[in-house]
Structures are given as structure tokens and as C-alpha cells.
C-alpha atoms as a PDB file:
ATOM      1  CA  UNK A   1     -21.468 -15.503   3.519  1.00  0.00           C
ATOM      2  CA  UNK A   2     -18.475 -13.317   5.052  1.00  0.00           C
ATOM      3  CA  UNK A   3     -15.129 -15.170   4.872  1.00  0.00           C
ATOM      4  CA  UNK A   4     -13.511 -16.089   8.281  1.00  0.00           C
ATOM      5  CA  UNK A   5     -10.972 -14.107   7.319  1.00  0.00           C
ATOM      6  CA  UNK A   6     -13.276 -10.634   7.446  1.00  0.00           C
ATOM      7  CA  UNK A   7     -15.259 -12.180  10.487  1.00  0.00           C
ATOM      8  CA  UNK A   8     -11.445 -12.486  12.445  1.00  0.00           C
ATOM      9  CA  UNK A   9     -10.585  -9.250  11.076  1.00  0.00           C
ATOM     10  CA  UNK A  10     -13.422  -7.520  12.932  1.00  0.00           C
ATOM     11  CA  UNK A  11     -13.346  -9.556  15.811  1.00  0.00           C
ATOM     12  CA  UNK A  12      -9.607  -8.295  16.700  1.00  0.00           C
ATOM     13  CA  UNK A  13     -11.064  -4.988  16.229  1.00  0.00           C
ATOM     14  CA  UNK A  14     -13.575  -5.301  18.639  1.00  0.00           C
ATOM     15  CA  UNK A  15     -11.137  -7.140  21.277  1.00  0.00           C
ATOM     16  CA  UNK A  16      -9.235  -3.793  21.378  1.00  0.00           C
ATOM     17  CA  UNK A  17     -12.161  -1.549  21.449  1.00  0.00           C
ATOM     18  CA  UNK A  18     -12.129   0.695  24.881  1.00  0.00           C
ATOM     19  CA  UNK A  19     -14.938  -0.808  26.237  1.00  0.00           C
ATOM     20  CA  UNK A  20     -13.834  -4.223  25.229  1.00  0.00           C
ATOM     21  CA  UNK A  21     -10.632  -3.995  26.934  1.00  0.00           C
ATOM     22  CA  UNK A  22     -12.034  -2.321  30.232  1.00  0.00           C
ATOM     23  CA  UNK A  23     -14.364  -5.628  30.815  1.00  0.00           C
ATOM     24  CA  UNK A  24     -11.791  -7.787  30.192  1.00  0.00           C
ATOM     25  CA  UNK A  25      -8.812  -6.329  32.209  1.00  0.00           C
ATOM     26  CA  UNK A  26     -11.469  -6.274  35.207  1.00  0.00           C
ATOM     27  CA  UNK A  27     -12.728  -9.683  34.657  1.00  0.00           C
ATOM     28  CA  UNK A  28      -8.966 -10.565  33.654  1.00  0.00           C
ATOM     29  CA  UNK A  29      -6.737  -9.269  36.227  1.00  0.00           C
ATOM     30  CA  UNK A  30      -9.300 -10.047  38.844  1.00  0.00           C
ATOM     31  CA  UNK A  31      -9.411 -13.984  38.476  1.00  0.00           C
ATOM     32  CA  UNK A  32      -6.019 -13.661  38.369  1.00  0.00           C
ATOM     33  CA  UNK A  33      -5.375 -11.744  41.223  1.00  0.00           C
ATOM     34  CA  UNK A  34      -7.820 -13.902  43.602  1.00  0.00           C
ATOM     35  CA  UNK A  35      -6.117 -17.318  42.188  1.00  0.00           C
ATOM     36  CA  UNK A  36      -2.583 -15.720  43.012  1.00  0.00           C
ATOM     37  CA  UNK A  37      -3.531 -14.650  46.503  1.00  0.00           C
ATOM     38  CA  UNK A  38      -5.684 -17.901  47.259  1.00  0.00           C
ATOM     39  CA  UNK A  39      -2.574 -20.172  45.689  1.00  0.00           C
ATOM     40  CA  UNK A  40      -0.178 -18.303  47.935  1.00  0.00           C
ATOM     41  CA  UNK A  41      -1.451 -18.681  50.924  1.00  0.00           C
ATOM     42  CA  UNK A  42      -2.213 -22.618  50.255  1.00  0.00           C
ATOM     43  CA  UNK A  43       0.801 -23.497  48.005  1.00  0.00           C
ATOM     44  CA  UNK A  44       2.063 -26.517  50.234  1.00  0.00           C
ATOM     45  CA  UNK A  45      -1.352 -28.613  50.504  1.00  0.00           C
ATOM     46  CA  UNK A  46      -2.465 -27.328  46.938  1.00  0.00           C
ATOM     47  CA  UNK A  47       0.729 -29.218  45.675  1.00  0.00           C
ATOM     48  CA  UNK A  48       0.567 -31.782  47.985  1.00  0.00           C
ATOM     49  CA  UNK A  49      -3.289 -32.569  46.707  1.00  0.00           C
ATOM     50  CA  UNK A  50      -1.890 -32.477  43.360  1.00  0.00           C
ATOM     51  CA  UNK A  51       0.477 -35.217  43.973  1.00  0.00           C
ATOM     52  CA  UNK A  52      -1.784 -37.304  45.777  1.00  0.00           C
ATOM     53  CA  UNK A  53      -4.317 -37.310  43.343  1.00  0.00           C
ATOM     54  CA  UNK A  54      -1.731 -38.208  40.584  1.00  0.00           C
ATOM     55  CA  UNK A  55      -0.744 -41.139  42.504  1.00  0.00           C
ATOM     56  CA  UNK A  56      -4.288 -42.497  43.174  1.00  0.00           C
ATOM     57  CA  UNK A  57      -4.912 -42.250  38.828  1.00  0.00           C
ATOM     58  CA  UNK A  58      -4.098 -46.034  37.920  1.00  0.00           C
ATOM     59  CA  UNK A  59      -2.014 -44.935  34.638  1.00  0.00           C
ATOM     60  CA  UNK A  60       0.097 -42.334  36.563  1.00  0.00           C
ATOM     61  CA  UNK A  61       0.532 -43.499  40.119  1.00  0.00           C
ATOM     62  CA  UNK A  62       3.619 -46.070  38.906  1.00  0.00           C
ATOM     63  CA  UNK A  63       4.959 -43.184  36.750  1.00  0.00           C
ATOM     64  CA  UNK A  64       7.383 -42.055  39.983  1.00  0.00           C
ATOM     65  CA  UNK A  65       9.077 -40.237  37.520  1.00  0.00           C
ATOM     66  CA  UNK A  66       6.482 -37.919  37.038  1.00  0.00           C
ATOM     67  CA  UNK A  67       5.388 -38.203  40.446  1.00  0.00           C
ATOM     68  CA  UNK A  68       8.774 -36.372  42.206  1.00  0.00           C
ATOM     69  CA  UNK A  69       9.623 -34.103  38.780  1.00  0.00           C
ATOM     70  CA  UNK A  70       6.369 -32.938  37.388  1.00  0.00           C
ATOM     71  CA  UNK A  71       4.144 -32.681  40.484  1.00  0.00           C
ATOM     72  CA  UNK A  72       4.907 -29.374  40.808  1.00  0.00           C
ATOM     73  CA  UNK A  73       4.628 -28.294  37.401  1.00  0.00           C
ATOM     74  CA  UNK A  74       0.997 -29.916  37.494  1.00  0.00           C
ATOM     75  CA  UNK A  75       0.690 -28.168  40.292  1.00  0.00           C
ATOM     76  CA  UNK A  76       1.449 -24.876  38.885  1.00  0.00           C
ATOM     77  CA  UNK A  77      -0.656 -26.196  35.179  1.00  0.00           C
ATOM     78  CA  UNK A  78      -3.984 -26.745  37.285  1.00  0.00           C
ATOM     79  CA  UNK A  79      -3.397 -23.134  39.285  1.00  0.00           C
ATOM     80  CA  UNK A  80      -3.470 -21.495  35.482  1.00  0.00           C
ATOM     81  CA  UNK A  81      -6.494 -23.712  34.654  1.00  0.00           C
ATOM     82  CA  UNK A  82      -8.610 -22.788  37.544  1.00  0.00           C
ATOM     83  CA  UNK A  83      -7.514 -19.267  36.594  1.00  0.00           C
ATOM     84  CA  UNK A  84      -9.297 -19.487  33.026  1.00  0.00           C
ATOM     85  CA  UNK A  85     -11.906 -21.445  34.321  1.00  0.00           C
ATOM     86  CA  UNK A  86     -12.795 -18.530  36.648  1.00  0.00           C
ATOM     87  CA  UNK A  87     -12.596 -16.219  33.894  1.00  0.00           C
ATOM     88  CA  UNK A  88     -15.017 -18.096  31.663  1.00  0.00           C
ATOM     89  CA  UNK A  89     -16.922 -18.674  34.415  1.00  0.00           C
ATOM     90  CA  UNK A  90     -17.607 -14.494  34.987  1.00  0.00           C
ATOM     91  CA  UNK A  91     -17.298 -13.590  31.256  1.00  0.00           C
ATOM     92  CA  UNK A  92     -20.647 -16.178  30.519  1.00  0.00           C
ATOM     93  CA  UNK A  93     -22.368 -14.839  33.614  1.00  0.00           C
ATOM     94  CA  UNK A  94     -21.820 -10.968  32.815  1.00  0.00           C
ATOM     95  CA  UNK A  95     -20.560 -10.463  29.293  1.00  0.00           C
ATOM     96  CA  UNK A  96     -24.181 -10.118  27.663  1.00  0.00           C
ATOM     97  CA  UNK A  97     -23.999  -6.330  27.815  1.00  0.00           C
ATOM     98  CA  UNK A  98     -20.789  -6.004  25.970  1.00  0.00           C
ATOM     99  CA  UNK A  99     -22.015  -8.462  23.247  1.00  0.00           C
ATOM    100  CA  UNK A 100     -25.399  -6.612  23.010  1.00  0.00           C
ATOM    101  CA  UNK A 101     -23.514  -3.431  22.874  1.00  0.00           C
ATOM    102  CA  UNK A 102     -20.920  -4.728  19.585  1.00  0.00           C
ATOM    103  CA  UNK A 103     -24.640  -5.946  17.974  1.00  0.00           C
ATOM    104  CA  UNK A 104     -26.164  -2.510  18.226  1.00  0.00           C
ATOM    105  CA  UNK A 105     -23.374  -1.192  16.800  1.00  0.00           C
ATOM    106  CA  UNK A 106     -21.942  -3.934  14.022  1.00  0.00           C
ATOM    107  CA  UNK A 107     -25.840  -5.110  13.188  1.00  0.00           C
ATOM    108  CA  UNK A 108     -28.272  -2.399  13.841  1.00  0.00           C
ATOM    109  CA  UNK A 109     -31.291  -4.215  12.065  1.00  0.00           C
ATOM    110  CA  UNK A 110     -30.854  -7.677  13.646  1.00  0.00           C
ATOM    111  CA  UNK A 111     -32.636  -6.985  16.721  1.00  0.00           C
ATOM    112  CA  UNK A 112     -31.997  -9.199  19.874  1.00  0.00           C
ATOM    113  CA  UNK A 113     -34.865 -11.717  20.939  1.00  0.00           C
ATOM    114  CA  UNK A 114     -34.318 -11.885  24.502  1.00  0.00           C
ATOM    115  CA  UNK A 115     -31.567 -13.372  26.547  1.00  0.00           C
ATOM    116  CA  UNK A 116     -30.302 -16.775  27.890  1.00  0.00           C
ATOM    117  CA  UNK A 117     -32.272 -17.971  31.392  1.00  0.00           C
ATOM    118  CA  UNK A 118     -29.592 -17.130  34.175  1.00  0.00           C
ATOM    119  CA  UNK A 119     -29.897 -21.300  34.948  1.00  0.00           C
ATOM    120  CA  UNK A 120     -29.458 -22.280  31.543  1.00  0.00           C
ATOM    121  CA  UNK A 121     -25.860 -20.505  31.095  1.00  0.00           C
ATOM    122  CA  UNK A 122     -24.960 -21.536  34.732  1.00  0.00           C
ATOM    123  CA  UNK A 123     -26.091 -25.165  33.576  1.00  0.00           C
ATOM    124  CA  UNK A 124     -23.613 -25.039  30.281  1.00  0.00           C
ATOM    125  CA  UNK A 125     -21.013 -23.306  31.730  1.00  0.00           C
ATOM    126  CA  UNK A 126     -20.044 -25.508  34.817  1.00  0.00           C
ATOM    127  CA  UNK A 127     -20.688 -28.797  32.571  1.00  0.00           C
ATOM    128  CA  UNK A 128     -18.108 -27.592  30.471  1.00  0.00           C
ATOM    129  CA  UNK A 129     -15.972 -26.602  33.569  1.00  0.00           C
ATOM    130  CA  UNK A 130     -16.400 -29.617  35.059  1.00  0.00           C
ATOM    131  CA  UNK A 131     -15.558 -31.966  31.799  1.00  0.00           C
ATOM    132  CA  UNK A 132     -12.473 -29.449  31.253  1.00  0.00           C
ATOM    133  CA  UNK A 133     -10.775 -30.238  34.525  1.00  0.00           C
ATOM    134  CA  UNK A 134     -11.900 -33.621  34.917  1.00  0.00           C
ATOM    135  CA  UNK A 135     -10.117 -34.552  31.356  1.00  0.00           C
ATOM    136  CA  UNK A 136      -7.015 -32.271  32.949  1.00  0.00           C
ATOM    137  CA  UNK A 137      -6.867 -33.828  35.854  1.00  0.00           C
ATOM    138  CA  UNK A 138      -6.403 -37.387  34.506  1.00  0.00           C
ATOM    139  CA  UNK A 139      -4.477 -36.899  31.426  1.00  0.00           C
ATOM    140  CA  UNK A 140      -2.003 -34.669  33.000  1.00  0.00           C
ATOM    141  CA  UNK A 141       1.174 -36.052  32.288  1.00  0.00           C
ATOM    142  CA  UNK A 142       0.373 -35.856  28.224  1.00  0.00           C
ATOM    143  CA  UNK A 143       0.079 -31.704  28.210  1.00  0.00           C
ATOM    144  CA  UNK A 144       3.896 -32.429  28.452  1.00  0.00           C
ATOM    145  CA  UNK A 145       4.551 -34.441  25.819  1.00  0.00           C
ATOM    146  CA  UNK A 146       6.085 -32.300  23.137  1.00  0.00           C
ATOM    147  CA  UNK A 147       3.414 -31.070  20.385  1.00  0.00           C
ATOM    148  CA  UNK A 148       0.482 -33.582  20.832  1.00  0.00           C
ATOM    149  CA  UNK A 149       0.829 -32.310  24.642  1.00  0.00           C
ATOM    150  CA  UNK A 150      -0.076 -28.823  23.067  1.00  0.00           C
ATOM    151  CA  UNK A 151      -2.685 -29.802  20.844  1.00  0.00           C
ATOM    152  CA  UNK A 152      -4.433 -32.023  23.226  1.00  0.00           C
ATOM    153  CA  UNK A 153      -4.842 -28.939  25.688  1.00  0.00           C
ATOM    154  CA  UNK A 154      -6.113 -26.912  22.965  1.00  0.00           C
ATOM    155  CA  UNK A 155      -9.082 -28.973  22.706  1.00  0.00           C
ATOM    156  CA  UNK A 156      -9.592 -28.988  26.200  1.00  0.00           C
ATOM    157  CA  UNK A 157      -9.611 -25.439  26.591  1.00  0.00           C
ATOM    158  CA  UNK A 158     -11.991 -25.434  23.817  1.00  0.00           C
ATOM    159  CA  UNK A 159     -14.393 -27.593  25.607  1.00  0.00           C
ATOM    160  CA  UNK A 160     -14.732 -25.063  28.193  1.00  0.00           C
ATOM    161  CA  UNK A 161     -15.353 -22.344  25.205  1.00  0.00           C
ATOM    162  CA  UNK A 162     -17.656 -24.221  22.708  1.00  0.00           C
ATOM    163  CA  UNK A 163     -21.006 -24.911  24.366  1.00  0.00           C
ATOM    164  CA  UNK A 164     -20.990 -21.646  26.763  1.00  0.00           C
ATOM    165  CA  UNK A 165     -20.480 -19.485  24.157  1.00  0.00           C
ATOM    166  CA  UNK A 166     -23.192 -21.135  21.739  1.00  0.00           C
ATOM    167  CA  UNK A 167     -25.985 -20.361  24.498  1.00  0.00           C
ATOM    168  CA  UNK A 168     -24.653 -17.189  25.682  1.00  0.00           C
ATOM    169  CA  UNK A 169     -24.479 -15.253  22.223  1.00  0.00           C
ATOM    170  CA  UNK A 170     -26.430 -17.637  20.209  1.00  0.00           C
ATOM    171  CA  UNK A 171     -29.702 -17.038  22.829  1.00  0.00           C
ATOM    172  CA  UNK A 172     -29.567 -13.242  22.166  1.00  0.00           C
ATOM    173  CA  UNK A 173     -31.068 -13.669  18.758  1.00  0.00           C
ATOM    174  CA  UNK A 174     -32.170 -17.053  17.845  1.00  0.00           C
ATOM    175  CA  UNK A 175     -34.795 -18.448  20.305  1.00  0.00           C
ATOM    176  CA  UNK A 176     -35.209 -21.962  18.438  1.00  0.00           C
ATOM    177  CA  UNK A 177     -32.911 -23.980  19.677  1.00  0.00           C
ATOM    178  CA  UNK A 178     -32.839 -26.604  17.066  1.00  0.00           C
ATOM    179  CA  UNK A 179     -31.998 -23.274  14.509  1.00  0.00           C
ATOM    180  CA  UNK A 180     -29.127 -22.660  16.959  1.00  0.00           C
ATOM    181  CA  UNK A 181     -27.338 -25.996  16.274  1.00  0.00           C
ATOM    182  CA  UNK A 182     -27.822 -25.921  13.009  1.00  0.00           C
ATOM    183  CA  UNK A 183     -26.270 -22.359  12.924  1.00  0.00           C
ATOM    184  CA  UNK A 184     -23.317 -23.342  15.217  1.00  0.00           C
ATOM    185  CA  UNK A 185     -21.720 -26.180  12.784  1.00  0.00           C
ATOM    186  CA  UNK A 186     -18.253 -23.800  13.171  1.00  0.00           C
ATOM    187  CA  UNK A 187     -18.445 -23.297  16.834  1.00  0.00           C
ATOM    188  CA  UNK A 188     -15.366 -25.809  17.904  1.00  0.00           C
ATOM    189  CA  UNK A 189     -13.396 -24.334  15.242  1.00  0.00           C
ATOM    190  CA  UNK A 190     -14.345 -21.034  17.162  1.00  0.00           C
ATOM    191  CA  UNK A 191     -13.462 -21.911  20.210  1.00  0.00           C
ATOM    192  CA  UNK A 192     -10.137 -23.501  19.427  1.00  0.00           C
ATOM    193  CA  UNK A 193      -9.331 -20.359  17.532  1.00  0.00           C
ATOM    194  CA  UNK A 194      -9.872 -18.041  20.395  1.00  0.00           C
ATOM    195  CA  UNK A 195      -8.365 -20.923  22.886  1.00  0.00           C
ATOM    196  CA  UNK A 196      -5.026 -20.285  21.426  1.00  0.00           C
ATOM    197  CA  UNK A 197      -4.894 -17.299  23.691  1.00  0.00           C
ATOM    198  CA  UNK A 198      -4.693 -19.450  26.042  1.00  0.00           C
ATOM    199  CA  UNK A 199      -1.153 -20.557  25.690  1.00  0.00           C
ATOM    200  CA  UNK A 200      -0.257 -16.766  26.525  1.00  0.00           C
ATOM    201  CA  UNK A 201      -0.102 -15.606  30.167  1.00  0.00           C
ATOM    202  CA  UNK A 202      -2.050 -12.812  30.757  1.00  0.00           C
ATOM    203  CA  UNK A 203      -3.597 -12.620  26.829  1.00  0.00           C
ATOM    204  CA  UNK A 204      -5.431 -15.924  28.234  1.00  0.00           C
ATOM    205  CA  UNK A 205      -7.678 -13.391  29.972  1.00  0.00           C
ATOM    206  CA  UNK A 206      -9.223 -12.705  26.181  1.00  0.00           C
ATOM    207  CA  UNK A 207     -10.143 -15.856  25.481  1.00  0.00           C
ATOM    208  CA  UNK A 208     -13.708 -16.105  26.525  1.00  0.00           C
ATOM    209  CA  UNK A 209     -15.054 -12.883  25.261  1.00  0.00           C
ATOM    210  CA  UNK A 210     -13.099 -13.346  22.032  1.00  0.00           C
ATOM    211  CA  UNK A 211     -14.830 -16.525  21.563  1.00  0.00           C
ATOM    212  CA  UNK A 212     -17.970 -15.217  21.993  1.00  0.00           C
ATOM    213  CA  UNK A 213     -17.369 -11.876  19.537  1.00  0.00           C
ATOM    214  CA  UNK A 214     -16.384 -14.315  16.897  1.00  0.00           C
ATOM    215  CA  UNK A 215     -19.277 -16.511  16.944  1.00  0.00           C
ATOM    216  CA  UNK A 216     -21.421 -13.015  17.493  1.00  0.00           C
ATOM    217  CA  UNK A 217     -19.986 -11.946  13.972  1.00  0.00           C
ATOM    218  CA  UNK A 218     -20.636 -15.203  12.705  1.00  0.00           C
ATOM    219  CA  UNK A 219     -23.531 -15.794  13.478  1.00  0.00           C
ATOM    220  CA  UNK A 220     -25.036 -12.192  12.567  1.00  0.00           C
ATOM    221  CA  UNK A 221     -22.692 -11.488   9.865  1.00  0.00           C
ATOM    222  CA  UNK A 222     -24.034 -14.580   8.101  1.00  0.00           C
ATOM    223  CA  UNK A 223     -27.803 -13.895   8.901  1.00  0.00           C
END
């Protein structure tokens, strides 16, 4: 079994691999670009929403506190969350070929056994979205509690990696499902991993298809 060490080492390779980076600056830079435009022109009732639905949570609305200081700032938190959430979104839905692509190359006599069903990945990939910014929305005011603020939204952000990115690579070349759970015991370790881009503006935009390069070479290196 490859150390998680090696599997890392070749992961970061792959991240930075021409054809790697192309997919990801377009994916990337276009999520953010259509969030920055779309958060521009609606700035005022965007935050104004914000606040309002912080005052109508039972636990937050008598914080007033954090209702006149940090609206704002959860304001500008959710606008970066809907920003990876659009970029997971697109990277499940169209990063197949660039996995397929690192598998030819990395693991030339594992051959593929098909693909995810379109419905399937959609099906994954907005239950994840949706648990992800539910659980943000109500437990805002704790991302800003110093350290366990900072853990707690890593494992959010890996709940919108984890079960996405077991379907979307794992379907590629194990078609028994109950072999794919048993193969995916590491996958939140995975996805927390490769959600600690996350807490880097702009290298945020590598945390999907990281996530899914690692568990490729996990999976594959270990077959």
C-alpha cells in the first residue's frame, strides 16, 4: 500500500500539470467572476437577507452584537461559500475527462469501467451542497470563534468534498458500490486535506479537483 505521503506527493504534481491548471483556472476564475459580478450588483439586499435570516435563527437573533458587527462579515463569508459551492458544483459535473486523462497516464493497466449516471453525481453533489450551507447558515457566528471557528469550517467544507468525490472518481473503476465504501474508509480525511485550500482566496479554486486526484491515486495506487 503507497504511503499518503507518496500518494500527496503525486497529487501536487498533477495539480500543477498544464492541463490540470487550464481546467481549473477556467472553472476557477469563472465561479468567481460570476459570484463577483452577481454580488455587486445585489450587495444591499444580499446583506440585508443575511441579517434577516440571522435574526429569525433562535440562538442568534438575541446576539445584537453579532447582529450590527458581523452581519456583514457573514455576509461577505456566505458570498465566498456560494463561490466554492459553484466550483464543486462544475468540477463534479465536468472534471471526469481530466481524471480519466491522469488514469491513462499514472495507471495504464487499470482500465476504467464506465462512468457515474449524470443523475447520480447531480443527486450527491447538491445533497452535499445543500447540508454545507444549511450547517453555514445556522452556525454562523462560531466560524468566528478563534481556532474551533476554523476547524469547524473545515469539516464543513469537507462535507461538500467527501461524498461527490467518492461517486465521481470512485464510479470510473469500481462499479460495486458496496466495494466502493469499503474502498473509501480515508475519504473524509481526503477531503479535509484538500479543503484546507479552502482557507486561501483564489487557491480555494483547487480544492475540488485536488480532492478528487487524491482519492484517484488512492484508490488506484492501492489497487
Amino acid at each position: 500500500m503507497k504511503s499518503f505521503s507518496t500518494i500527496l506527493a503525486k497529487s501536487l504534481r498533477d495539480i500543477l500539470s498544464p492541463s490540470v491548471l487550464s481546467f481549473i483556472l477556467k472553472i476557477g476564475l469563472g465561479s468567481m467572476l460570476f459570484w463577483i459580478v452577481v454580488l455587486r450588483l445585489t450587495w444591499g439586499p444580499f446583506e440585508e437577507f443575511v441579517a434577516s435570516w440571522l435574526a429569525k435563527i433562535p440562538w442568534i437573533g438575541t446576539m445584537v452584537w453579532f447582529q450590527e458587527s458581523g452581519a456583514f462579515l457573514a455576509a461577505l463569508a456566505l458570498g465566498y461559500a456560494l463561490i466554492i459551492v459553484t466550483i464543486s458544483l462544475l468540477t463534479s459535473l465536468l472534471g471526469e475527462r481530466v481524471i480519466l486523462r491522469i488514469a491513462a497516464r499514472e495507471y495504464p493497466e487499470i482500465k476504467p469501467v464506465g462512468g457515474g449516471k449524470i443523475h447520480r453525481s447531480l443527486y450527491y453533489t447538491f445533497k452535499a451542497s445543500l447540508i454545507f450551507l444549511l450547517l453555514f447558515l445556522f452556525t454562523l457566528p462560531l466560524i468566528f470563534v478563534p481556532i474551533f471557528g476554523q476547524l469547524w469550517m473545515l469539516w464543513l467544507w469537507s462535507i461538500l468534498l467527501k461524498e461527490p468525490t467518492v461517486y465521481d472518481v470512485g464510479s470510473l473503476f469500481i462499479s460495486d458500490e458496496e466495494a466502493l465504501k469499503r474502498r473509501s474508509k480515508k475519504a473524509r480525511f481526503i477531503a479535509l486535506i484538500a479543503a484546507l485550500f479552502n482557507y486561501i482566496p483564489l487557491l480555494n479554486i483547487f480544492a475540488p479537483l485536488f480532492a478528487q486526484i487524491l482519492f484517484l491515486h488512492y484508490l488506484l495506487g492501492n489497487k
